[in-house]
N, C-alpha and C. Protein backbone atom coordinates (compact mmCIF):
# COMPACT_ATOMS: atom_id res chain seq x y z
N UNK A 1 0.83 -1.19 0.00
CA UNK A 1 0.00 0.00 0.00
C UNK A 1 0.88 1.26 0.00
N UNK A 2 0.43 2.12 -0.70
CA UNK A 2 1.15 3.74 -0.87
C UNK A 2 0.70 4.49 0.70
N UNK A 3 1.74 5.14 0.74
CA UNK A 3 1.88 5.64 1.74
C UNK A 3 2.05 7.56 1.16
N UNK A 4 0.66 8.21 1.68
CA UNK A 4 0.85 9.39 1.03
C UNK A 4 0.19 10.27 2.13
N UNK A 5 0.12 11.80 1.69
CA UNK A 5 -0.39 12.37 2.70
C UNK A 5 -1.76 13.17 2.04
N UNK A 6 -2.84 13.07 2.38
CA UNK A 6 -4.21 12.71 2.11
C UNK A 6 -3.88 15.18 2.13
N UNK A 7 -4.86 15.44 1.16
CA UNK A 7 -5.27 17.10 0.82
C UNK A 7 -5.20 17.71 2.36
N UNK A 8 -6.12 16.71 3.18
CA UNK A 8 -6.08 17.49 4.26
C UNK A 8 -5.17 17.62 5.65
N UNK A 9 -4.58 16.08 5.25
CA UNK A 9 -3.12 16.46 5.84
C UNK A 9 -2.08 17.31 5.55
N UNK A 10 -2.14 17.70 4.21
CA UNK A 10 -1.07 18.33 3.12
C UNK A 10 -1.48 19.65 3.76
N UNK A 11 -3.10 20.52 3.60
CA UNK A 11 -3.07 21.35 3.77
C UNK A 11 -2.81 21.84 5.75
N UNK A 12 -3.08 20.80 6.18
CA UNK A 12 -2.79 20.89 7.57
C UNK A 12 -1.14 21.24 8.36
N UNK A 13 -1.04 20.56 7.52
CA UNK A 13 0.99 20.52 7.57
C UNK A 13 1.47 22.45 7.07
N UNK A 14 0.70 22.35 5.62
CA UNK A 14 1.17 23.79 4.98
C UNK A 14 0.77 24.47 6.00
N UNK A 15 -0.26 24.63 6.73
CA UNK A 15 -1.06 26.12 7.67
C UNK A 15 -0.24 25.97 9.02
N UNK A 16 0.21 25.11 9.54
CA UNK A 16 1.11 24.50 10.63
C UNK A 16 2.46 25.88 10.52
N UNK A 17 2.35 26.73 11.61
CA UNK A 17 4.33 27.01 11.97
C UNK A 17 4.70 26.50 12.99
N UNK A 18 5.80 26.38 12.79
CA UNK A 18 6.95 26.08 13.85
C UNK A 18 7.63 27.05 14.44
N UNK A 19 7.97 26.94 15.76
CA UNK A 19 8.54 28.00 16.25
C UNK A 19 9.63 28.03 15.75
N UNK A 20 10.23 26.38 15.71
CA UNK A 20 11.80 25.72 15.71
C UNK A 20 11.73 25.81 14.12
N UNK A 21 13.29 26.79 14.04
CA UNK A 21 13.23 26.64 12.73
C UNK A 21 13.68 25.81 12.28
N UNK A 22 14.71 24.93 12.77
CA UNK A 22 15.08 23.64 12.08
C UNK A 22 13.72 22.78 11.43
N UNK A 23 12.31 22.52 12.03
CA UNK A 23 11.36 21.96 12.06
C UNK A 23 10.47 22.81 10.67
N UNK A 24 10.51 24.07 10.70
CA UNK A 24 9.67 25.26 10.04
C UNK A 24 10.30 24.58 8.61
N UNK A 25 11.94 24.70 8.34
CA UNK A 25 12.33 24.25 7.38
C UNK A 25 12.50 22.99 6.45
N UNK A 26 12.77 22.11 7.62
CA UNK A 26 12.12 20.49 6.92
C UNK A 26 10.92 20.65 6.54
N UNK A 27 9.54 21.35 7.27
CA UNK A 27 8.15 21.42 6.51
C UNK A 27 8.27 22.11 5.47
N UNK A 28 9.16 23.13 5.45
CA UNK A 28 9.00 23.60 3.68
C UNK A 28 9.84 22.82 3.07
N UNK A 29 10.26 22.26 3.11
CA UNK A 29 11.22 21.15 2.04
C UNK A 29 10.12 20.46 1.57
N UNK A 30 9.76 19.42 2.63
CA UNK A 30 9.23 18.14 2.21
C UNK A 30 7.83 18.85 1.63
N UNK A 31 7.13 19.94 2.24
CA UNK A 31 6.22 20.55 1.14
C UNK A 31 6.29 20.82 -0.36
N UNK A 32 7.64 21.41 -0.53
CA UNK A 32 8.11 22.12 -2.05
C UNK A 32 8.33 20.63 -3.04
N UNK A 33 8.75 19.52 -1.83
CA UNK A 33 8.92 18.42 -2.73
C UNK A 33 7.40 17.58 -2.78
N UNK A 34 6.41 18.07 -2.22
CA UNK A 34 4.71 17.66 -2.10
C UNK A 34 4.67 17.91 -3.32
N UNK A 35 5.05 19.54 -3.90
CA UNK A 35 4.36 19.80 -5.02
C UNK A 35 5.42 20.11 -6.03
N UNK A 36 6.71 19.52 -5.84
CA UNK A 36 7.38 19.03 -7.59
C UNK A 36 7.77 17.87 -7.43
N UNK A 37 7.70 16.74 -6.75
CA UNK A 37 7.92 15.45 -6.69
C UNK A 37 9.05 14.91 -6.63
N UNK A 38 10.12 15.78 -6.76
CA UNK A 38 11.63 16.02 -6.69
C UNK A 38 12.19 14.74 -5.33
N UNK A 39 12.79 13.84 -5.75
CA UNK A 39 13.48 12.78 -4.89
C UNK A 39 14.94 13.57 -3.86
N UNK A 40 14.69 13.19 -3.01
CA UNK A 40 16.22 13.94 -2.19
C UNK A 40 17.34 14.47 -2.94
N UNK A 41 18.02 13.54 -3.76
CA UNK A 41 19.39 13.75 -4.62
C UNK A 41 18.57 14.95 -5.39
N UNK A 42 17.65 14.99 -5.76
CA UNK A 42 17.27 16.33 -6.74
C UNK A 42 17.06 17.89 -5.95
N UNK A 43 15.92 17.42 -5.07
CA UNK A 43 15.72 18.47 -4.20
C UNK A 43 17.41 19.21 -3.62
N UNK A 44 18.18 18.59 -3.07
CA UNK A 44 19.19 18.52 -2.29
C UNK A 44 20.40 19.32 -3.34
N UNK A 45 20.83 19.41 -4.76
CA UNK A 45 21.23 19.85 -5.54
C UNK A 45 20.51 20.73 -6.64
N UNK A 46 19.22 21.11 -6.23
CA UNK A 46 18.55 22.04 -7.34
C UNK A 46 19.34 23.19 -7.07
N UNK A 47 19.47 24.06 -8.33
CA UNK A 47 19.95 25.61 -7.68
C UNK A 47 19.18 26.22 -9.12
N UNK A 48 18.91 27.48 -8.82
CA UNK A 48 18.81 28.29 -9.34
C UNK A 48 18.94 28.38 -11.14
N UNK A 49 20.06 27.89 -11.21
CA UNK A 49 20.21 27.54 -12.70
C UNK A 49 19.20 26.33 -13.04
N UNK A 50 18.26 25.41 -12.08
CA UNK A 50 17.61 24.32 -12.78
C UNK A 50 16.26 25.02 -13.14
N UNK A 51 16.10 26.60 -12.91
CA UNK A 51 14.93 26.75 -13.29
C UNK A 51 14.80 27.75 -14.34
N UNK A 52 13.86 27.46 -15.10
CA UNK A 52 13.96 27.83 -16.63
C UNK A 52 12.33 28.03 -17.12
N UNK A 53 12.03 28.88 -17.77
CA UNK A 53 10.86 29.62 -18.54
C UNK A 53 10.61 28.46 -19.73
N UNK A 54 9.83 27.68 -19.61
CA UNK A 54 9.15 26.59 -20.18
C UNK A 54 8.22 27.26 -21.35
N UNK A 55 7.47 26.20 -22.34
CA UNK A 55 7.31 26.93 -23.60
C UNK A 55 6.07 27.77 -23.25
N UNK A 56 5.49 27.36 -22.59
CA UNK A 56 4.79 27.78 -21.91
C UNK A 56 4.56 29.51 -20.90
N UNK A 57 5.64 29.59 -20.94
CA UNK A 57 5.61 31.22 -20.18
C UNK A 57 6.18 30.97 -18.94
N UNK A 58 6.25 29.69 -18.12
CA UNK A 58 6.30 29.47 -16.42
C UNK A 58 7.08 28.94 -16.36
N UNK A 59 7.89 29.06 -15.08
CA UNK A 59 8.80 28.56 -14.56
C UNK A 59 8.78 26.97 -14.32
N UNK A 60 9.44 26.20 -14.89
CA UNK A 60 9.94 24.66 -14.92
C UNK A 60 11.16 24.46 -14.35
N UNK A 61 11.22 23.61 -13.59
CA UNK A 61 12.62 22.65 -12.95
C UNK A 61 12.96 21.85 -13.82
N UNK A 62 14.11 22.04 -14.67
CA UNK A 62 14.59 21.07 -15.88
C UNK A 62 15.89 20.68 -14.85
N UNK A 63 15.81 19.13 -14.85
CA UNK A 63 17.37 18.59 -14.35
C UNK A 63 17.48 17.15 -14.33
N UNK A 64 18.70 16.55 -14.70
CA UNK A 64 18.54 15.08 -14.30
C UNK A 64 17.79 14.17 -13.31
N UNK A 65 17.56 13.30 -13.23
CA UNK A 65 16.92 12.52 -12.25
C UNK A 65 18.75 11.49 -11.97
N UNK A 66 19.40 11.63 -10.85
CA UNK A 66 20.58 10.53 -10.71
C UNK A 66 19.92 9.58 -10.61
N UNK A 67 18.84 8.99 -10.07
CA UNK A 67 18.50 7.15 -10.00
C UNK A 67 18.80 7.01 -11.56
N UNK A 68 17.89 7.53 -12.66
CA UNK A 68 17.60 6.95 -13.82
C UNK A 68 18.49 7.63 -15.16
N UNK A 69 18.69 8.54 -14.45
CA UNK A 69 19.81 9.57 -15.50
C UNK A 69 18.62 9.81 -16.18
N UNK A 70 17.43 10.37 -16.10
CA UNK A 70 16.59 10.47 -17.18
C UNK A 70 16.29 12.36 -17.05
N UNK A 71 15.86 12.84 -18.23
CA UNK A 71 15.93 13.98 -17.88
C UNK A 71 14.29 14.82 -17.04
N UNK A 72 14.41 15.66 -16.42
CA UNK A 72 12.61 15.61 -15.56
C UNK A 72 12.49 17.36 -16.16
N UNK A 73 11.12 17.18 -16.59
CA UNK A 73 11.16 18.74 -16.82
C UNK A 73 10.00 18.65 -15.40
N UNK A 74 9.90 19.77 -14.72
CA UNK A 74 8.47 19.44 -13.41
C UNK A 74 8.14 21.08 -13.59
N UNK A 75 7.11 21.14 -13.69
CA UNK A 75 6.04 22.87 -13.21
C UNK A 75 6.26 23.20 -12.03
N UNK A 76 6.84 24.49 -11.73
CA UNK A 76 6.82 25.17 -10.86
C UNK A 76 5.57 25.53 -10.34
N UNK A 77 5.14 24.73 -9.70
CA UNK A 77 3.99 25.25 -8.90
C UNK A 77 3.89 26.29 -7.96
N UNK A 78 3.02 27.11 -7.61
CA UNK A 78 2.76 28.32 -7.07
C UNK A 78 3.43 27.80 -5.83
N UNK A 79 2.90 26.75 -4.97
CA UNK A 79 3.54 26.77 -3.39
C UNK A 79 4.74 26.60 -3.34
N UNK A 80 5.08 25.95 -4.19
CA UNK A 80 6.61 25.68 -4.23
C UNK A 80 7.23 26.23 -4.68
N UNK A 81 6.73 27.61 -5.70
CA UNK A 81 7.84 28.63 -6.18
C UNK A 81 8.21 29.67 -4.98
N UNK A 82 6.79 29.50 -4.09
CA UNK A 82 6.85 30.44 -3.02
C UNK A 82 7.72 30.07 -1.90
N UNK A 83 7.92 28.61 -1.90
CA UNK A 83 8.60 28.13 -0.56
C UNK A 83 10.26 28.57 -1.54
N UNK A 84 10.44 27.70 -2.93
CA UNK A 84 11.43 28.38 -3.47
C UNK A 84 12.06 30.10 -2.82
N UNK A 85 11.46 30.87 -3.30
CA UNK A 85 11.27 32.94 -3.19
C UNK A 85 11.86 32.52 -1.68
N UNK A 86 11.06 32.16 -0.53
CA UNK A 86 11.46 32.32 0.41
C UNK A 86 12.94 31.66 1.03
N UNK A 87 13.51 31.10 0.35
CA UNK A 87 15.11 30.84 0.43
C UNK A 87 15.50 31.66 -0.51
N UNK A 88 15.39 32.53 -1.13
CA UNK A 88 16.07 33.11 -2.37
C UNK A 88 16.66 31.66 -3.13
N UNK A 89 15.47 31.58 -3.93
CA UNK A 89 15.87 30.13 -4.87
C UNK A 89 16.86 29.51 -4.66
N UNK A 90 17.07 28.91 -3.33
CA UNK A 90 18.29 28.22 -2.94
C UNK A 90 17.74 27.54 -1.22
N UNK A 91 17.50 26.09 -1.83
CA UNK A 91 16.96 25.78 -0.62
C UNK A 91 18.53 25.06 0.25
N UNK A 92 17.68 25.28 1.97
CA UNK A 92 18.31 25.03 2.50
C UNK A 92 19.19 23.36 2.29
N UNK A 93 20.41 23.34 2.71
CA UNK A 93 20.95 22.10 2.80
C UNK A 93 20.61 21.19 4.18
N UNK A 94 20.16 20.31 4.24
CA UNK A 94 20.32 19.26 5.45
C UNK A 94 19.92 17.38 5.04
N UNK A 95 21.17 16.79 5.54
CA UNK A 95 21.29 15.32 5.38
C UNK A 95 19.58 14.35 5.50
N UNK A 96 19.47 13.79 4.48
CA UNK A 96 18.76 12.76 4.62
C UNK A 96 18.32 12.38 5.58
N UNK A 97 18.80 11.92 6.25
CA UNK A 97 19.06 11.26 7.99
C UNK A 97 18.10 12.20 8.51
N UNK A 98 19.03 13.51 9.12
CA UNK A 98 18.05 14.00 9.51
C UNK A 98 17.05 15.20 9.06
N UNK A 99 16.94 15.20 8.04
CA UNK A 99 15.79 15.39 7.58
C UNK A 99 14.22 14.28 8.14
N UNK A 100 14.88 13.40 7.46
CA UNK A 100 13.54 11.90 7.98
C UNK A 100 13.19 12.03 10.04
N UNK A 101 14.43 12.11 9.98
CA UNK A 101 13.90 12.31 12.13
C UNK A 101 13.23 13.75 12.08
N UNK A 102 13.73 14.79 11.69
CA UNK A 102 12.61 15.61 11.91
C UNK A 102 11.20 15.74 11.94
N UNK A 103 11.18 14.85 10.75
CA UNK A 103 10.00 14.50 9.57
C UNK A 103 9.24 14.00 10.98
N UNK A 104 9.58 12.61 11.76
CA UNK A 104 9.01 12.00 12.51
C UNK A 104 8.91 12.77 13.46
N UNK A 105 9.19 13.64 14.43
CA UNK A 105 9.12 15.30 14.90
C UNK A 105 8.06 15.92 14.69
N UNK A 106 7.39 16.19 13.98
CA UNK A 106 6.61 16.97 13.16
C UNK A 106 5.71 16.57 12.95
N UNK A 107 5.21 14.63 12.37
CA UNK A 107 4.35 13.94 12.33
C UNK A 107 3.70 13.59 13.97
N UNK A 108 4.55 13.53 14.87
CA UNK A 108 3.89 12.91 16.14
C UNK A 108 3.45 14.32 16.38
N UNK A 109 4.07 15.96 16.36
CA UNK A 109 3.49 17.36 16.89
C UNK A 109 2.04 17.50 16.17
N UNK A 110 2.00 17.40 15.14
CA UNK A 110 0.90 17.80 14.30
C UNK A 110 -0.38 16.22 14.25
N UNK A 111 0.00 15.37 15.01
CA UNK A 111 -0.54 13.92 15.21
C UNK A 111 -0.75 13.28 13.89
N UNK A 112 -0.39 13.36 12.81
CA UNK A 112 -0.43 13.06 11.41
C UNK A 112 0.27 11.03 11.52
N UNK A 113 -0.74 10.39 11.40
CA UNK A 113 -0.27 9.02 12.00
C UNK A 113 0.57 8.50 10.99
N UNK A 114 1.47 8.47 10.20
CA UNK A 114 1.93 8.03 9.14
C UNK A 114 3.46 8.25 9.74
N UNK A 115 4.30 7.13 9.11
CA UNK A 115 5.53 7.26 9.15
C UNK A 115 6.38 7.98 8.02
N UNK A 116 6.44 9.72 8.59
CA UNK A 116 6.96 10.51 6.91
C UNK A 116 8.12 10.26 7.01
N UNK A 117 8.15 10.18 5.57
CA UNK A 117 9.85 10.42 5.24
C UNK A 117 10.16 10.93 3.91
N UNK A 118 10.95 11.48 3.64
CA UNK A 118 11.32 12.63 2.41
C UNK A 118 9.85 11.89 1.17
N UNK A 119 10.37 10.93 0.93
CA UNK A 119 9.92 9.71 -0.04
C UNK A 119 8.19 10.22 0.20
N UNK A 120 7.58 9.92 0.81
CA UNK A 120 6.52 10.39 1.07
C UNK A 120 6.10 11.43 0.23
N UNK A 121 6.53 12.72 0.49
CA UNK A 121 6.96 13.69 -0.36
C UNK A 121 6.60 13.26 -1.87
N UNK A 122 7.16 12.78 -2.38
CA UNK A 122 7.01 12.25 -3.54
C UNK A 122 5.62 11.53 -4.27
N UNK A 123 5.39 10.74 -2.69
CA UNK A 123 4.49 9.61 -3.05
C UNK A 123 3.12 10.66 -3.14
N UNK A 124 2.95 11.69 -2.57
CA UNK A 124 1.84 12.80 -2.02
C UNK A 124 1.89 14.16 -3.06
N UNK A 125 2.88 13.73 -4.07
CA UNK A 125 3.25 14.48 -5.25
C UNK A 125 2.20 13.71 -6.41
N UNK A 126 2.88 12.83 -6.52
CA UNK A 126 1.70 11.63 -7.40
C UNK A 126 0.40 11.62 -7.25
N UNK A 127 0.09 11.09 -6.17
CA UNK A 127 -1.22 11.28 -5.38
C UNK A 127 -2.47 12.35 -5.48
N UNK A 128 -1.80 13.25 -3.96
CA UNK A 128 -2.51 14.19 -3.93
C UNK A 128 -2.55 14.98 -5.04
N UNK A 129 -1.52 15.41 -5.63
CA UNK A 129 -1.34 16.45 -5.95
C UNK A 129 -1.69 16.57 -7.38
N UNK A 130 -1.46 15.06 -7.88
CA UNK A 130 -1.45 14.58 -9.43
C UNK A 130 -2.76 13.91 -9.18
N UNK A 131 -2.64 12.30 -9.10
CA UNK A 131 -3.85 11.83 -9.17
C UNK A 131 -5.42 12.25 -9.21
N UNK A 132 -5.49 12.59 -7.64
CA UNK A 132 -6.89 13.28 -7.31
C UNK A 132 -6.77 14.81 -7.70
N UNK A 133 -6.55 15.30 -8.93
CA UNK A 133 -6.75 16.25 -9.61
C UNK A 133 -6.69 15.61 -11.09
N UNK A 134 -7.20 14.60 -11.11
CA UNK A 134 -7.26 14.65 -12.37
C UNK A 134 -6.04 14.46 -13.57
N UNK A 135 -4.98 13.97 -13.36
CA UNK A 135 -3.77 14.56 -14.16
C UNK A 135 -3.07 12.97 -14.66
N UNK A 136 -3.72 12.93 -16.24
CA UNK A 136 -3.25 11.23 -16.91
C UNK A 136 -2.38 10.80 -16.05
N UNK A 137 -2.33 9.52 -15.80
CA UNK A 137 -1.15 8.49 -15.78
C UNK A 137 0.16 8.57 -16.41
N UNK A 138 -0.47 9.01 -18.03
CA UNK A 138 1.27 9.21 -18.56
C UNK A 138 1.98 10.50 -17.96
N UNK A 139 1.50 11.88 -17.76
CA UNK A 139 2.13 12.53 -17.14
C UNK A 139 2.07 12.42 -15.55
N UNK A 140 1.75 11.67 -15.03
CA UNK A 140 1.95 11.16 -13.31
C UNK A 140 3.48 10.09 -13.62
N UNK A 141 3.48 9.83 -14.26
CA UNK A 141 4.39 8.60 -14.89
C UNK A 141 5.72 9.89 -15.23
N UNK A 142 5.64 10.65 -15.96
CA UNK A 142 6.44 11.35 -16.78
C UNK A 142 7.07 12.94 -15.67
N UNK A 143 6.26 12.95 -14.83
CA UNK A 143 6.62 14.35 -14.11
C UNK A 143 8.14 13.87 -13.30
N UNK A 144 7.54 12.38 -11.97
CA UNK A 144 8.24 12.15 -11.19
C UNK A 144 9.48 11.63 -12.09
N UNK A 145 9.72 11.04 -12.98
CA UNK A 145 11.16 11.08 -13.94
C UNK A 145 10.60 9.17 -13.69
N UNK A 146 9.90 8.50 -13.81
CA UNK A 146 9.78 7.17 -13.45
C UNK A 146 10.41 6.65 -14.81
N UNK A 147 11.30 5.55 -14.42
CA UNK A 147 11.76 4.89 -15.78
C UNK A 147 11.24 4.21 -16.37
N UNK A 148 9.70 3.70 -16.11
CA UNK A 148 8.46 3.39 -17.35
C UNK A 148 7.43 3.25 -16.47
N UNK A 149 6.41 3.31 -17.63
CA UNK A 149 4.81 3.41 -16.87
C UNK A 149 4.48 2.03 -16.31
N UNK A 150 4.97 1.29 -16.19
CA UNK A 150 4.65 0.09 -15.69
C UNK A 150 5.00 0.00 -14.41
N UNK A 151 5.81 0.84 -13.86
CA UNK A 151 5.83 1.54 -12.33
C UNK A 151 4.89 2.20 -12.14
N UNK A 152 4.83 3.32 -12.19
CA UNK A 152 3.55 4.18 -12.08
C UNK A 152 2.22 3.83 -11.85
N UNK A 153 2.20 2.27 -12.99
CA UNK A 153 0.99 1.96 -12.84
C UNK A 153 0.92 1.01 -11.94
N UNK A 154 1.63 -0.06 -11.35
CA UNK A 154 1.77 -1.09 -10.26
C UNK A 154 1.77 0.06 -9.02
N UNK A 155 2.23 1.28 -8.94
CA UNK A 155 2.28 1.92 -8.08
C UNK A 155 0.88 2.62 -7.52
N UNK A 156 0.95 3.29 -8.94
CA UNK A 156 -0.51 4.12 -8.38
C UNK A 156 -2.09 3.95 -8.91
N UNK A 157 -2.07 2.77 -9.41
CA UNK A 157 -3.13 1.43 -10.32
C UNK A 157 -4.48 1.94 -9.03
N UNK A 158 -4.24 1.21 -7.94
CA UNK A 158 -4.71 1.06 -6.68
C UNK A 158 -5.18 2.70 -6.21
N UNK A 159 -4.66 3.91 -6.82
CA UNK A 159 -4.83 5.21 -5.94
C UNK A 159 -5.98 5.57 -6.69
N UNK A 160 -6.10 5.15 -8.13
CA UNK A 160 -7.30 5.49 -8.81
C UNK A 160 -8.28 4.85 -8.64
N UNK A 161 -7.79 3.60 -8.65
CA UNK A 161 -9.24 2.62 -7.93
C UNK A 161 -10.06 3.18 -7.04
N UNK A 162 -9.10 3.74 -5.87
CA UNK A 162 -9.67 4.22 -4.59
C UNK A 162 -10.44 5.25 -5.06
N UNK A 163 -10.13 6.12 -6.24
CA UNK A 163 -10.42 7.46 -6.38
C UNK A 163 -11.93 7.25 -7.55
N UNK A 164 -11.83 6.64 -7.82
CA UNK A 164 -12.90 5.88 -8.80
C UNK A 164 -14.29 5.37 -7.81
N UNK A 165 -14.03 4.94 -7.15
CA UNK A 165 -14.77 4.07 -5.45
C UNK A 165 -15.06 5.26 -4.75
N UNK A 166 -14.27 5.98 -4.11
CA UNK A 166 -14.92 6.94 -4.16
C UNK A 166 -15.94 8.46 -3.75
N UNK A 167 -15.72 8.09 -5.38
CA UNK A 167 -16.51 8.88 -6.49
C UNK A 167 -17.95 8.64 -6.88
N UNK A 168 -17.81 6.97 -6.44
CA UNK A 168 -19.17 6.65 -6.34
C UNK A 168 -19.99 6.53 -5.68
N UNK A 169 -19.75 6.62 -4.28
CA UNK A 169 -20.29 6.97 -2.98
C UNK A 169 -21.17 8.32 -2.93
């Protein structure tokens, strides 16, 4: 089973401050990576130069994916250009490690029962953010940099089901 964080956890987390800024800042990370789907190694090395005026008029994150070497173009989404602005397009640095213990920090403060971890992030990128809005498979498949749809779909097969089910309620 996927492990994601449901609209109203997402938006619960976003409206959430922290006093502690160490804590304030892991929530805007793992948020900015809610809404570009960006895996640690990406998030963790984006700078400034990965973002680029798409054909489109808007700001896009063009950069490798290291798992797959594949290339990811992702939409700058409004929250995340904003959590972007607020580092001066340069997010903070902090280790994996503890990033994830914070994460668990933050999940027991805000009582959010799920075990987060960066990855999550990702999975709540697909999901929330993609799925239950509506947004094909091939580009749910194609945003996160997945190296074929036959992931995507063993992955998130089951999130539409749910979302299909329901729908019919």
């Amino acid at each position: 089973m996927i492990i994601y964080l449901t609209d109203e956890e997402l938006k619960q987390l976003e409206k959430h401050s922290f006093s502690q800024p160490r804590l304030q800042q892991v929530k805007d990370l793992f948020i900015f990576c809610c809404y570009t789907g960006l895996a640690y190694a990406e998030m963790s090395s984006l700078t400034a130069k990965n973002i680029e005026i798409g054909f489109d008029g808007k700001d896009w994150i063009q950069m490798v994916r290291k798992k797959t070497n594949r290339k990811i173009s992702v939409p700058l989404l409004p929250k995340a250009k904003e959590i972007l602005e607020k580092y001066n397009n340069e997010l903070p640095s902090i280790s994996n490690q503890k990033f994830n213990s914070y994460l668990k920090e933050i999940s027991a403060l805000l009582s959010i029962d799920k075990k987060l971890t960066h990855h999550i992030a990702r999975k709540t990128f697909a999901t929330t953010v993609l799925v239950y809005n509506n947004v094909p498979m091939e580009i749910v498949s194609e945003l996160p940099g997945h190296s074929s749809m036959n992931i995507t779909q063993s992955h998130y097969g089951k999130v539409v089901q749910k979302k299909v089910s329901d729908a019919r309620e």
